[in-house]
Protein backbone atom coordinates (compact mmCIF):
# COMPACT_ATOMS: atom_id res chain seq x y z
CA UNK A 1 -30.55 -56.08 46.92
CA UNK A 2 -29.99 -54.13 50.43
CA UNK A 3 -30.64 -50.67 50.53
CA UNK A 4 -26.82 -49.97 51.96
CA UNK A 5 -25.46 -52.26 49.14
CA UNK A 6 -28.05 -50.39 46.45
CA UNK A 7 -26.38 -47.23 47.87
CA UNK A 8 -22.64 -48.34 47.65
CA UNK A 9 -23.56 -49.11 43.85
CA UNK A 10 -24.97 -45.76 42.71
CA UNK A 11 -21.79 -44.03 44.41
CA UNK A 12 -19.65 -46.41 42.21
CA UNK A 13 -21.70 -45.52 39.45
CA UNK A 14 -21.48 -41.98 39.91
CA UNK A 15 -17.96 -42.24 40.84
CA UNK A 16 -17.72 -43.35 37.57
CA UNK A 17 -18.89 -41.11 35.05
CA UNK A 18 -17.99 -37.41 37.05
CA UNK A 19 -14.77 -37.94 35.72
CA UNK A 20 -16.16 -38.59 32.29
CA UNK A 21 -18.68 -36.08 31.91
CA UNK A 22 -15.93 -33.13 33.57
CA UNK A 23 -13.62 -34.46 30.48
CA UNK A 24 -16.05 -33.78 28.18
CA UNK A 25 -16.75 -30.30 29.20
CA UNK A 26 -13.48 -29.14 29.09
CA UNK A 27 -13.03 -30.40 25.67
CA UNK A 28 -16.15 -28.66 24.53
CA UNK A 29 -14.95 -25.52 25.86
CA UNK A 30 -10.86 -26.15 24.67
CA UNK A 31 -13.02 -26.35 21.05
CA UNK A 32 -15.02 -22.97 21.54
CA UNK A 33 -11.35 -20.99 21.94
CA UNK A 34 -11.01 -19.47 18.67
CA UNK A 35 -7.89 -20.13 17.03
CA UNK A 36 -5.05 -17.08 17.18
CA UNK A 37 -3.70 -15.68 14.47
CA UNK A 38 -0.68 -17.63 12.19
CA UNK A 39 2.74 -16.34 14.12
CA UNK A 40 4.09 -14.18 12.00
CA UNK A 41 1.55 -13.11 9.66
CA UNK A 42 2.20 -9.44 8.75
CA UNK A 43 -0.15 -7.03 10.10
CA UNK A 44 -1.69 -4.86 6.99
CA UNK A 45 -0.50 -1.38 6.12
CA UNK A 46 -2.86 1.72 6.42
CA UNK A 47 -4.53 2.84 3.79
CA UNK A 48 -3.81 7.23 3.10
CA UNK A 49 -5.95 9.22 0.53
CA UNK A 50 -5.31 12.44 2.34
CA UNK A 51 -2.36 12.89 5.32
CA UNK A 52 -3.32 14.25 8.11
CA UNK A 53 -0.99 17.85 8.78
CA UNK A 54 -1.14 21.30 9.99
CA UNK A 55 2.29 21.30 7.89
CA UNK A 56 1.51 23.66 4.23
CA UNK A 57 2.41 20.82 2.37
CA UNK A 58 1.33 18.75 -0.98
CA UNK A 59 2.23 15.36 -2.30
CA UNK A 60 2.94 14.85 -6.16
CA UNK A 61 2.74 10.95 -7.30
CA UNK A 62 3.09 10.11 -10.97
CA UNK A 63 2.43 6.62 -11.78
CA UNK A 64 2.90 4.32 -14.76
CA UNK A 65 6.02 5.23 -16.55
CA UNK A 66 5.84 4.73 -19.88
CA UNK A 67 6.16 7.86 -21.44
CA UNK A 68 9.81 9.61 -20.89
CA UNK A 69 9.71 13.44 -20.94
CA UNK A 70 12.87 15.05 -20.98
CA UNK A 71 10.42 18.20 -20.58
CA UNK A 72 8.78 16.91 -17.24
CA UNK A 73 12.15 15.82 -16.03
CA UNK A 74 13.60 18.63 -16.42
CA UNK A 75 10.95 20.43 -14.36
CA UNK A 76 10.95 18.05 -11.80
CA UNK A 77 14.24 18.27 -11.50
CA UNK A 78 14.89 22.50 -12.07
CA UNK A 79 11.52 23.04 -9.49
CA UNK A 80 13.60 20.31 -6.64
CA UNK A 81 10.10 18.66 -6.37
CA UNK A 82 10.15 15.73 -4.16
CA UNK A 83 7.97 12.97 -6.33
CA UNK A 84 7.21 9.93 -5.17
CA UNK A 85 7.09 7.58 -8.53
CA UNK A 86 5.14 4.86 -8.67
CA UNK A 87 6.39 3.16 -11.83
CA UNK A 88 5.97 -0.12 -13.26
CA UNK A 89 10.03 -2.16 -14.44
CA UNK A 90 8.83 -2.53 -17.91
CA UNK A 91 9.13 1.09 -17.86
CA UNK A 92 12.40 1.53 -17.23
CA UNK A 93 13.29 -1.89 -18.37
CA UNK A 94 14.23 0.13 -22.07
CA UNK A 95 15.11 3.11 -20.43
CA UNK A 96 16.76 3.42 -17.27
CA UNK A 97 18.31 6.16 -17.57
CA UNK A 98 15.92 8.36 -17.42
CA UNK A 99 14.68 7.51 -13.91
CA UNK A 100 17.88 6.97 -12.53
CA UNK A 101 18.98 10.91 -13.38
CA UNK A 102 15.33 11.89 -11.84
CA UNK A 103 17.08 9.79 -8.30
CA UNK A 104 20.21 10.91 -8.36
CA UNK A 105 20.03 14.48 -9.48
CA UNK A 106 16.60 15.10 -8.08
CA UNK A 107 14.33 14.05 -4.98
CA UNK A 108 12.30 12.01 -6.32
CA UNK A 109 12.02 8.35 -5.25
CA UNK A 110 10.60 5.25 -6.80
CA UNK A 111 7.73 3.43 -4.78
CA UNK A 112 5.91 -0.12 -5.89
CA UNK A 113 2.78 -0.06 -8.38
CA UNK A 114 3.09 -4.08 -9.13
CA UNK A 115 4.89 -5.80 -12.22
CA UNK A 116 1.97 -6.05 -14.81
CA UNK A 117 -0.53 -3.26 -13.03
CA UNK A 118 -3.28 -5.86 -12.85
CA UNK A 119 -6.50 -5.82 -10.62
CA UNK A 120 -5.35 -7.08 -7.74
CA UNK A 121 -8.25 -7.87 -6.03
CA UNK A 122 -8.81 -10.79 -8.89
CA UNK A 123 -5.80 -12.52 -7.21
CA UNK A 124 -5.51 -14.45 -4.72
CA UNK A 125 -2.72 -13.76 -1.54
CA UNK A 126 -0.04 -15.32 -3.24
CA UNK A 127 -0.94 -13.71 -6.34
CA UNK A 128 -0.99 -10.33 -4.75
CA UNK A 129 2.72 -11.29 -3.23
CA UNK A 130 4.15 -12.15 -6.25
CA UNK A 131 3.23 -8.85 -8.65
CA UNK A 132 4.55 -6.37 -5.10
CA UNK A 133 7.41 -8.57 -3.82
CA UNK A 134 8.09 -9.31 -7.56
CA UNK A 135 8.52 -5.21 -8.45
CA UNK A 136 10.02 -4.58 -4.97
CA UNK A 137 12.89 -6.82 -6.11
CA UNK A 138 13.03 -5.63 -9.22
CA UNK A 139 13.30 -1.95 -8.24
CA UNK A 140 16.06 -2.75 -5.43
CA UNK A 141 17.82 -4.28 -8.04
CA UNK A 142 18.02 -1.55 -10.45
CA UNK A 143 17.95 1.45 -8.33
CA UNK A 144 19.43 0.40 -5.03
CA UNK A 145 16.67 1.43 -3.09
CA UNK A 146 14.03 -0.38 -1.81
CA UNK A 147 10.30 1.14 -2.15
CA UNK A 148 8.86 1.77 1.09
CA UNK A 149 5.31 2.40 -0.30
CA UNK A 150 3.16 1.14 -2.66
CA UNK A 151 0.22 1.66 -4.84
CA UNK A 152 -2.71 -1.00 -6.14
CA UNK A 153 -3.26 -0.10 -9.90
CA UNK A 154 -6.21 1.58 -10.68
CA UNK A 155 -6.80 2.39 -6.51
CA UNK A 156 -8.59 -1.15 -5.93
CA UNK A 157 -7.75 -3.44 -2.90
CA UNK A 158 -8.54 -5.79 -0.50
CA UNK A 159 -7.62 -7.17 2.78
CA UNK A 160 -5.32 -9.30 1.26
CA UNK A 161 -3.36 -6.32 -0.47
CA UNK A 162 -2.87 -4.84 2.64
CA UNK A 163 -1.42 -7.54 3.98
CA UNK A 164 0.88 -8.73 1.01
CA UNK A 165 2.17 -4.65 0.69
CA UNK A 166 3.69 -5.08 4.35
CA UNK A 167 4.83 -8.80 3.99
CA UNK A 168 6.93 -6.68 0.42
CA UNK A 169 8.30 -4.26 2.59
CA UNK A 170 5.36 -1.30 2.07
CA UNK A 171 4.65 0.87 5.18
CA UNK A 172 1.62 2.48 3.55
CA UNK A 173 -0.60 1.99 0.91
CA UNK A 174 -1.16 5.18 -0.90
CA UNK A 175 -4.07 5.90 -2.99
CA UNK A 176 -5.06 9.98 -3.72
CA UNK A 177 -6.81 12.89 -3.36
CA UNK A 178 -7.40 14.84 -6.47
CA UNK A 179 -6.03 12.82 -10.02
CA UNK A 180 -4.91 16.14 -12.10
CA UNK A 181 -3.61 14.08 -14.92
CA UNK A 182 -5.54 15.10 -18.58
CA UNK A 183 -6.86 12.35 -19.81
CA UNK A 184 -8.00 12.96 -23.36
CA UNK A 185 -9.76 15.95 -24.33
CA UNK A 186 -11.00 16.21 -21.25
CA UNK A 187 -9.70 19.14 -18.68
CA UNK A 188 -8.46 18.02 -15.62
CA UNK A 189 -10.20 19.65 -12.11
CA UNK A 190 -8.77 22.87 -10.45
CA UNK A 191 -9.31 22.08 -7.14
CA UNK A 192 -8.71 24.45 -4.15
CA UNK A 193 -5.80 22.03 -2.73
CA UNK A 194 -5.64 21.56 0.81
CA UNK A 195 -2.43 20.57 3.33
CA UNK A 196 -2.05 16.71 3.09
CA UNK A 197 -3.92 16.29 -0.32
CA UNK A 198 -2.11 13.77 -2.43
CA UNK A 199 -2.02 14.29 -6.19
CA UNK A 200 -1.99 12.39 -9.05
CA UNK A 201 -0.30 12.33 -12.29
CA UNK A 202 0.54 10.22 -15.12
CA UNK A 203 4.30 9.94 -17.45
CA UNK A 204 1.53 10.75 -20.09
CA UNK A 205 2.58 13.15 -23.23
CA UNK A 206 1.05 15.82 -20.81
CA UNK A 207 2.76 15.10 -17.80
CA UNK A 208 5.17 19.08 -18.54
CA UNK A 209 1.82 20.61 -18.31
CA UNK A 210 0.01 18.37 -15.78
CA UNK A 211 2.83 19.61 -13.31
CA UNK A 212 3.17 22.86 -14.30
CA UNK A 213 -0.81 23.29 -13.38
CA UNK A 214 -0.19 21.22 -10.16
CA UNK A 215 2.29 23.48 -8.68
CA UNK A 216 0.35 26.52 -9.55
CA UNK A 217 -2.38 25.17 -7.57
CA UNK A 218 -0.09 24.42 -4.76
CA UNK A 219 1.32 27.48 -4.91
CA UNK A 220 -1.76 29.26 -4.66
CA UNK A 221 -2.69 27.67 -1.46
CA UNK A 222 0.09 28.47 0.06
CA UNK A 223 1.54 24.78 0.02
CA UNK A 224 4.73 23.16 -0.75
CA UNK A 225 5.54 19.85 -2.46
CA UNK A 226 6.84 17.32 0.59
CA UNK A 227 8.57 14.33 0.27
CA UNK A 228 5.49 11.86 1.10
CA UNK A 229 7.54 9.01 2.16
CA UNK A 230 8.73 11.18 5.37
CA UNK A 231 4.59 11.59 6.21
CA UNK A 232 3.48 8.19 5.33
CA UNK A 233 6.11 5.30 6.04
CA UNK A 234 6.76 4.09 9.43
């Protein structure tokens, strides 16, 4: 073959595969792109132990539900103190009554803690959904008020909590700072309570004296019970 022919080849030849091999590149880096986030996919809610303020104020929670004291009601309601209650709807499934007088006589308000209080970091997403979306409902239902923050039983989450509390209509997901509830025989702490500190309690057979002990603290300190949905939710 003639060198000029030879030549006219090889340019064919390249002409050829540029295209090819420029194809190939591009796919290789299309495939290196990571993929973006689902559309729509909720982003998760904070997590608050402690809220940041200069504001003299203290945050009561009391969580569960099962035990109704007219006692603890009626200092709840008597002292005005803004509770945020994080109860389960078995507990007011026999007894509504009693929480509904606590909302519409008092200030306290009635935030998600799941249907069954299980472990929610032994579900999966959808399982997580289904126990805060489920009590969500269930409180809107009943009390005509949506919660707007919720609590994973026994303080354990995950990513995946965070996520499924905003996808139920959480803006926060609220754990605490001191638990004053007695447990037992066993005396609860008496810490030096700080602005922001979130406390919790229990609708225990103690919960009269549990609060009675909280607000003395608080009241030493030189702090106020606050509403902790207007410091926490968006």
């Amino acid at each position: 073959m003639s060198r000029p022919r030879l030549y006219r080849t090889l340019r064919g030849v390249l002409a050829a595969l540029v295209p090819v091999a420029l194809f190939g590149a591009l796919a290789g880096s299309a495939q290196a792109v990571p993929a973006a986030p689902a559309a729509g996919w909720p982003d998760p809610v904070p997590v608050v132990s402690h809220v940041e303020t200069t504001d003299p104020v203290v945050f009561i929670t009391i969580d569960d539900g099962w035990f109704h004291d007219p006692a603890a009601a009626k200092l709840l309601l008597d002292r005005r103190v803004p509770a945020s209650l994080f109860v389960l709807p078995g507990a007011y499934s026999y007894d509504s009554g009693y929480f509904h007088t606590l909302l519409d006589h008092g200030r306290s308000r009635v935030e998600n803690h799941t249907i069954n209080h299980p472990d929610l970091t032994t579900l999966d997403a959808a399982g997580q959904r289904a126990e805060l979306c489920g009590a969500r409902d269930q409180h809107l239902a009943e009390f005509g008020d949506g919660p707007r923050l919720m609590r994973p039983p026994y303080g354990v989450y995950n990513e995946a909590t965070r996520t499924a509390a905003r996808a139920c209509g959480a803006e926060g997901l609220v754990t605490w700072t001191h638990d004053l509830t007695t447990w037992g025989s066993v005396a609860p702490p008496t810490p030096t309570l700080k602005a922001g500190d979130i406390i919790l309690l229990h609708f225990t057979e103690t919960l009269e004296q549990d609060l009675k002990r909280t607000l003395d603290l608080a009241e030493q300190a030189g702090l106020k019970p606050a509403p902790l949905r207007e410091y926490v939710a968006d």
